[in-house]
Protein backbone atom coordinates (compact mmCIF):
# COMPACT_ATOMS: atom_id res chain seq x y z
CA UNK A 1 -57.40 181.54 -169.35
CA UNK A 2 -54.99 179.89 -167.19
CA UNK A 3 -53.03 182.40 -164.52
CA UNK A 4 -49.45 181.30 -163.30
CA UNK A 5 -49.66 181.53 -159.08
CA UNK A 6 -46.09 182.81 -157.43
CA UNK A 7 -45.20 180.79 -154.24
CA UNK A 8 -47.21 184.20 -152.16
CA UNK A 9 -49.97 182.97 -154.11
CA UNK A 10 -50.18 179.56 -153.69
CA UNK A 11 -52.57 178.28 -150.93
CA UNK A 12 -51.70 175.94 -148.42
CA UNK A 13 -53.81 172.75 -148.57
CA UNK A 14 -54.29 172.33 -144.79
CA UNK A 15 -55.71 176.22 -143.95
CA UNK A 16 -56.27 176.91 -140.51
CA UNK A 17 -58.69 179.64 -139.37
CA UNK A 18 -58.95 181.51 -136.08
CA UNK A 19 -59.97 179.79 -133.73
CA UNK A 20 -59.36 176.17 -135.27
CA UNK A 21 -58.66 173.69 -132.24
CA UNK A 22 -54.78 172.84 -132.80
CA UNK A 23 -52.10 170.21 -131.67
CA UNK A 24 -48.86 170.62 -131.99
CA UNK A 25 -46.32 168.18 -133.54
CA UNK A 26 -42.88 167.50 -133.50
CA UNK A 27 -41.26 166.50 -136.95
CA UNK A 28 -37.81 165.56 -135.61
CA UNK A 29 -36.26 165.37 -139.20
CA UNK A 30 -36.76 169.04 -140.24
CA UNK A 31 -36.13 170.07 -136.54
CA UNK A 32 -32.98 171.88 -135.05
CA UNK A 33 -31.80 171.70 -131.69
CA UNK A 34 -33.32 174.31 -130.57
CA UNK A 35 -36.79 173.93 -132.34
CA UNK A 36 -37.10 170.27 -131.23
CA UNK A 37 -36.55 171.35 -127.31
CA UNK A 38 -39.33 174.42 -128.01
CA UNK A 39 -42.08 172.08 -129.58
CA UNK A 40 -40.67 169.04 -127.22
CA UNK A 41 -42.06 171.81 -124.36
CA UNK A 42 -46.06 172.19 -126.41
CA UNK A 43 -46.14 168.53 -127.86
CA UNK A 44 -49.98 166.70 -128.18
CA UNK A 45 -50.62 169.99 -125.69
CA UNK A 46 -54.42 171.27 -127.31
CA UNK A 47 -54.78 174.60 -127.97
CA UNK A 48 -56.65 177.57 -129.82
CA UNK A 49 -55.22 179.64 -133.23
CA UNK A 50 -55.65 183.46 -131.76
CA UNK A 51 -53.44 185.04 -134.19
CA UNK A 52 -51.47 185.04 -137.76
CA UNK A 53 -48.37 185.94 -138.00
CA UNK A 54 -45.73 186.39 -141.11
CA UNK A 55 -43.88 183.69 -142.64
CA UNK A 56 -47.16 180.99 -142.49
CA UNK A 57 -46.78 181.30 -138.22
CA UNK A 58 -49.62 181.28 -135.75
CA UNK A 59 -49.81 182.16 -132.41
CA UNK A 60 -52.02 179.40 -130.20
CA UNK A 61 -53.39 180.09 -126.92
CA UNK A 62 -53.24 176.86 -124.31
CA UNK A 63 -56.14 177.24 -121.82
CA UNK A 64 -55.21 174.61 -119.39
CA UNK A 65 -51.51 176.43 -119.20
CA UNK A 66 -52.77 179.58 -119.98
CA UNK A 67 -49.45 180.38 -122.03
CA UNK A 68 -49.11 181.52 -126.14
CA UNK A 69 -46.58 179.64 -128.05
CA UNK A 70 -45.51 180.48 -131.72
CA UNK A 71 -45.70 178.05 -134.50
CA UNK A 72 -44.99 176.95 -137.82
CA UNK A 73 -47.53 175.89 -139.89
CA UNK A 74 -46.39 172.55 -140.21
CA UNK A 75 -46.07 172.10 -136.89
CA UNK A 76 -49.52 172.54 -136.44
CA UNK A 77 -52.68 169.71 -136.34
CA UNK A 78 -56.10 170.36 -136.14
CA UNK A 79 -57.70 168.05 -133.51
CA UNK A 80 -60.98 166.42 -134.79
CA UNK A 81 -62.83 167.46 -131.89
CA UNK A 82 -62.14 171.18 -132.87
């Protein structure tokens, strides 16, 4: 039997777990101002997921800063090394 998914449903196909080793990344296209200045500020900066957050969003702890920034998921990486 086949079962029809709603959009809360559906899985993303690049799942991050605590923990995962991050990078963040600017997509300037789908950016506004004031997104592209905030990710501008975190850009190919490393970090660790610490947190989940509604509407697919992830808080990531920066050790060498030692700051949390708040991100989309697509504005997320995970770094090979992680």
């Amino acid at each position: 039997m086949v079962q029809q998914l709603t959009i809360f449903d559906a899985v993303p196909t690049i799942a991050f777990k605590l923990g995962d080793l991050v990078e963040v990344i600017v997509n300037v296209e789908e950016k506004d101002v004031e997104d592209y200045y905030y990710l501008k500020l975190y850009e190919g900066s490393e970090g660790r997921i610490v947190k989940f957050l509604p509407l697919r969003q992830c808080e990531v702890l920066f050790a060498k800063s030692n700051q949390i920034g708040i991100f989309r998921h697509g504005e997320l990486e995970r770094c090979e090394r992680g």
